[in-house]
PDB file of N, CA and C in Angstrom:
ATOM      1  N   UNK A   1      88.328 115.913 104.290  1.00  0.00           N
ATOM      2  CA  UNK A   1      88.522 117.044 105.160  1.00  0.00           C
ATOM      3  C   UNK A   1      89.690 117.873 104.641  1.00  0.00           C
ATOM      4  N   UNK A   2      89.961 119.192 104.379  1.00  0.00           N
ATOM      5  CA  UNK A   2      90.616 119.831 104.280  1.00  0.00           C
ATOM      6  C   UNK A   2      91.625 120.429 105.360  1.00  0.00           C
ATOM      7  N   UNK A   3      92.443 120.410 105.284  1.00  0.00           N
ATOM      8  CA  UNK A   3      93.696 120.645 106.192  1.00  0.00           C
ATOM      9  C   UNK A   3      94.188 122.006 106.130  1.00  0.00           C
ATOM     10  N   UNK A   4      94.178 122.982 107.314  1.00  0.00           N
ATOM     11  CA  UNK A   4      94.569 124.389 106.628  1.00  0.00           C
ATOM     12  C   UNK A   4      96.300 124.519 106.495  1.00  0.00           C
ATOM     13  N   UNK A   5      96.499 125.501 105.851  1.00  0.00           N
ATOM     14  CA  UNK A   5      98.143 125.114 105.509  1.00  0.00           C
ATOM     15  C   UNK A   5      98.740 126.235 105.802  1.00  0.00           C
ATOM     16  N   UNK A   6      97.910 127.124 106.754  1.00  0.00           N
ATOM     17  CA  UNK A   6      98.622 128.831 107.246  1.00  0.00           C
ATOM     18  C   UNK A   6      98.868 128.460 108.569  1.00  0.00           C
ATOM     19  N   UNK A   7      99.247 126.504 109.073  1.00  0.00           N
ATOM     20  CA  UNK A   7      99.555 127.088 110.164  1.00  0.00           C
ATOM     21  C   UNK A   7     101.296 126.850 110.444  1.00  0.00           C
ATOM     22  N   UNK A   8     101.390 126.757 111.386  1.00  0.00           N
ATOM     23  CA  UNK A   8     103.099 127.019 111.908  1.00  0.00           C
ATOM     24  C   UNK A   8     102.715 125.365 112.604  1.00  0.00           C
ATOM     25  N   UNK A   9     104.170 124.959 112.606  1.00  0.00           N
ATOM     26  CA  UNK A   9     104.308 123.559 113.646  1.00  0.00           C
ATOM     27  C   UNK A   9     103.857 123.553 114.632  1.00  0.00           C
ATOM     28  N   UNK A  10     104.012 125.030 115.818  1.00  0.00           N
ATOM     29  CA  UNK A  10     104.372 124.982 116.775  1.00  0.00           C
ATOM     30  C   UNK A  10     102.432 124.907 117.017  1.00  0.00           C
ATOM     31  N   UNK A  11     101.743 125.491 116.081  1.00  0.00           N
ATOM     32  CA  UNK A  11     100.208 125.715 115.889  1.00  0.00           C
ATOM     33  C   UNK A  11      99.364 124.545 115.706  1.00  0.00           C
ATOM     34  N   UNK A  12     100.328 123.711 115.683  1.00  0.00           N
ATOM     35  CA  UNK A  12      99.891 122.461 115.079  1.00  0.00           C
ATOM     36  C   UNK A  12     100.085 121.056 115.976  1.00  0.00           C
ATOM     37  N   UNK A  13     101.437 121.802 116.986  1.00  0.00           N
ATOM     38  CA  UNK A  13     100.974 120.580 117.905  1.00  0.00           C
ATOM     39  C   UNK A  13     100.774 121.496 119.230  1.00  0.00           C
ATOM     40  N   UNK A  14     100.181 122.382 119.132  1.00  0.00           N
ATOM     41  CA  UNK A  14      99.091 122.739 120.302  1.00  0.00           C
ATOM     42  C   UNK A  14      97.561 122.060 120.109  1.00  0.00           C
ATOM     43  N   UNK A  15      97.270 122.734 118.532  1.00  0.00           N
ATOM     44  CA  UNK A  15      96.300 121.762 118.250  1.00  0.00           C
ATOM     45  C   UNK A  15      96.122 120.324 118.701  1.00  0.00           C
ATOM     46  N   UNK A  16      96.797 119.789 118.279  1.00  0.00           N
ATOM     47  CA  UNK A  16      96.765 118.245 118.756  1.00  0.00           C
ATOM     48  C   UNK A  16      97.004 117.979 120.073  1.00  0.00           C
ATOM     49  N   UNK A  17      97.433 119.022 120.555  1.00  0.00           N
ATOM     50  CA  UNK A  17      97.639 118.625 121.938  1.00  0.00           C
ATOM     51  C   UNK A  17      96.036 118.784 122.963  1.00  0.00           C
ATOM     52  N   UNK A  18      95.137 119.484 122.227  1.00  0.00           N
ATOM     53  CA  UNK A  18      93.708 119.354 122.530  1.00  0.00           C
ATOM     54  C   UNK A  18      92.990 118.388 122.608  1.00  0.00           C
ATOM     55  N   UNK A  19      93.486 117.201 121.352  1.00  0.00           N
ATOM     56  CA  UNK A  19      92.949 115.734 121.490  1.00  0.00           C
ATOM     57  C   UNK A  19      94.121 114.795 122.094  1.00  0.00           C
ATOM     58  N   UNK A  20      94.980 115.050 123.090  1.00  0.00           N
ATOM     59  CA  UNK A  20      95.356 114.204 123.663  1.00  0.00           C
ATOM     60  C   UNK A  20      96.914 114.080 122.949  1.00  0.00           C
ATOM     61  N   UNK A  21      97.400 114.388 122.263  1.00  0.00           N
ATOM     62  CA  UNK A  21      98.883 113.891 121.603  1.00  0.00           C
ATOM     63  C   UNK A  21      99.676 114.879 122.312  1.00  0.00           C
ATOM     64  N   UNK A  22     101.059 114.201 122.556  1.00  0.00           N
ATOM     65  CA  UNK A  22     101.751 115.243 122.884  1.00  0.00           C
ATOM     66  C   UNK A  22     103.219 114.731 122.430  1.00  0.00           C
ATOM     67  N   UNK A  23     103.936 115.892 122.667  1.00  0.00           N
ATOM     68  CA  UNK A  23     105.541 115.681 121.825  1.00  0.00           C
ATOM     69  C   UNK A  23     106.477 114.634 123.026  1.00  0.00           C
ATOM     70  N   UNK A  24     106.869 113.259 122.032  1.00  0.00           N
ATOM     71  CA  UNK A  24     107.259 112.497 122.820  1.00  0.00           C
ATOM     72  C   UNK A  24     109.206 112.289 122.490  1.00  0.00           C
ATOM     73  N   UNK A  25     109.672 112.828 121.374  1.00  0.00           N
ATOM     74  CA  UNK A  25     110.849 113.297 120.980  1.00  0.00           C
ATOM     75  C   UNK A  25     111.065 114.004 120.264  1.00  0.00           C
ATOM     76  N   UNK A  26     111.917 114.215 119.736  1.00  0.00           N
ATOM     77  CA  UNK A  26     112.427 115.790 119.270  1.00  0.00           C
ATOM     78  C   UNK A  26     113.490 115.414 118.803  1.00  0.00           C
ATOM     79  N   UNK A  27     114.474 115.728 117.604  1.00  0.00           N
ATOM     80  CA  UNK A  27     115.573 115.329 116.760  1.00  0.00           C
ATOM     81  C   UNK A  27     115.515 116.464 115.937  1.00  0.00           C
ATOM     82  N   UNK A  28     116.420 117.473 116.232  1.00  0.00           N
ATOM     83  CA  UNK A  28     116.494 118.471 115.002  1.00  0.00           C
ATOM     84  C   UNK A  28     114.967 119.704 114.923  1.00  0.00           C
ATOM     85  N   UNK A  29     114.799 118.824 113.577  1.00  0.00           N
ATOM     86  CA  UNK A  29     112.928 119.824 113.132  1.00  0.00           C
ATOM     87  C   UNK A  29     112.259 118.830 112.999  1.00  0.00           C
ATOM     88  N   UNK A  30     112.537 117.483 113.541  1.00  0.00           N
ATOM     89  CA  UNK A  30     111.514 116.645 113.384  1.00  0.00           C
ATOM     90  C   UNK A  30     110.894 116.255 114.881  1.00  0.00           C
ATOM     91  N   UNK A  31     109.748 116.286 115.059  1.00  0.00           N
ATOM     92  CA  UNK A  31     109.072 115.736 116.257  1.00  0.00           C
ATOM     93  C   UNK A  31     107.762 114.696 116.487  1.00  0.00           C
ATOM     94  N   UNK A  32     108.366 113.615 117.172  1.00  0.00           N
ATOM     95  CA  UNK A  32     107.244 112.670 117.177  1.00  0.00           C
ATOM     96  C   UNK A  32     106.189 113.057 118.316  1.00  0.00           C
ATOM     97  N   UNK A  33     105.116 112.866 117.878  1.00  0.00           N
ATOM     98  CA  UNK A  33     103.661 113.068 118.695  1.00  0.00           C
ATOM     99  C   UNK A  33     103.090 111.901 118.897  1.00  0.00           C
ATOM    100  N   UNK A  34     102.613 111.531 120.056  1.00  0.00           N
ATOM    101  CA  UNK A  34     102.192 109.974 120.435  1.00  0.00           C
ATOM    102  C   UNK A  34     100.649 110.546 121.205  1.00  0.00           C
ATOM    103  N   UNK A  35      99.801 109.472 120.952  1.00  0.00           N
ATOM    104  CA  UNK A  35      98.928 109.359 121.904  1.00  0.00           C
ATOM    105  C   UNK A  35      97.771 108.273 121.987  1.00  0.00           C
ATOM    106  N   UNK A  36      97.303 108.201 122.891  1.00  0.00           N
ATOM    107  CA  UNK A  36      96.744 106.976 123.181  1.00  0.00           C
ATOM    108  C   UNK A  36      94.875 107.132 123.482  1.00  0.00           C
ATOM    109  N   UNK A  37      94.647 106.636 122.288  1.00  0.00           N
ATOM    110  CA  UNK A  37      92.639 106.831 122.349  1.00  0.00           C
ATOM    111  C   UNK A  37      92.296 105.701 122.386  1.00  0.00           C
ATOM    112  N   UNK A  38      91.609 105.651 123.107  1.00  0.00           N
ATOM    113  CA  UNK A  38      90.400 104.280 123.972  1.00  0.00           C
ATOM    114  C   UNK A  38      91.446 102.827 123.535  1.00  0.00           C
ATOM    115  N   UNK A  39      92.520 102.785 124.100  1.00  0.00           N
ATOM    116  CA  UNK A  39      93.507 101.799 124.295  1.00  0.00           C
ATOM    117  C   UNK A  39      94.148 101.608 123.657  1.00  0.00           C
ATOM    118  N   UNK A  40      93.995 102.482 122.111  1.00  0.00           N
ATOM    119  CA  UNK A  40      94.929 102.210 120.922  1.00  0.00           C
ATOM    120  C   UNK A  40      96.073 103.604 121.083  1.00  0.00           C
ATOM    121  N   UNK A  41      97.058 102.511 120.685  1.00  0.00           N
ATOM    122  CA  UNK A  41      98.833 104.046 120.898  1.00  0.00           C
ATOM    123  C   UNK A  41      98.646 104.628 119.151  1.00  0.00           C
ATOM    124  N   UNK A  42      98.860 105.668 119.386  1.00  0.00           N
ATOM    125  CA  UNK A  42      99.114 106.441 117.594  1.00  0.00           C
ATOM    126  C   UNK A  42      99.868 107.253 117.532  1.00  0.00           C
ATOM    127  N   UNK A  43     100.687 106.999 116.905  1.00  0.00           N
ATOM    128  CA  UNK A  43     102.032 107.951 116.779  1.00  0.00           C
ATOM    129  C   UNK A  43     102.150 109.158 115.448  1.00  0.00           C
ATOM    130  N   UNK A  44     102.103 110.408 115.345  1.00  0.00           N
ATOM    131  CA  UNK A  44     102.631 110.922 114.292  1.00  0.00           C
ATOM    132  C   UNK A  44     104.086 111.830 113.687  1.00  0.00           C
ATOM    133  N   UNK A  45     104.290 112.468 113.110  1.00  0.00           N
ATOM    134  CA  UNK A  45     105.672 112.829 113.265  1.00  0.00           C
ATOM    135  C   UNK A  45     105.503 113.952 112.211  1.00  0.00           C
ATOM    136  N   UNK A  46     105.882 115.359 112.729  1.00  0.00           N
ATOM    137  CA  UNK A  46     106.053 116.356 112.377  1.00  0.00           C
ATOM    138  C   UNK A  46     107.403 117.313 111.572  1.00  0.00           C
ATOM    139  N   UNK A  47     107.224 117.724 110.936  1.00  0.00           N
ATOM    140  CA  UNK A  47     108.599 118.262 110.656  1.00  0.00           C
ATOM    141  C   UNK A  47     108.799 120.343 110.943  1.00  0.00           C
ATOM    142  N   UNK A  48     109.065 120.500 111.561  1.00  0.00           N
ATOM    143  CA  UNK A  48     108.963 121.899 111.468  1.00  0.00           C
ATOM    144  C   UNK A  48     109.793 122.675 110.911  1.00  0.00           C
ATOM    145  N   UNK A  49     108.663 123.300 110.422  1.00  0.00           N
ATOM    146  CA  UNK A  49     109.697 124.327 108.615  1.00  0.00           C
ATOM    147  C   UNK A  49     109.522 125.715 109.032  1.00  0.00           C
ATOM    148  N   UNK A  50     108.297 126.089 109.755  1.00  0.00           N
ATOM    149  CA  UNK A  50     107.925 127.960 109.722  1.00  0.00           C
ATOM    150  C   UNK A  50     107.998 127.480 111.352  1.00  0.00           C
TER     151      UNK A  50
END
């Protein structure tokens, strides 16, 4: 799958925030995104640059 790369952070965890993740801390420009699908926790972590 190809990943588009024109977007902005902030574009990116709205996106994800469509399948369920949402911003669970914040440190600086880095932000962790957590979420939980059919009982499993998944965490990712963002860095925002634009």
């Amino acid at each position: 799958m190809r990943l588009p790369r024109d977007l902005s952070g902030a574009d990116l965890v709205k996106r994800l925030g469509r399948y369920g993740y949402s911003v669970t801390r914040q440190t600086g420009s880095h932000m962790r995104l957590t979420s939980t699908i059919r009982g499993e926790h998944h965490i990712t972590s963002l860095i925002m640059i634009r």
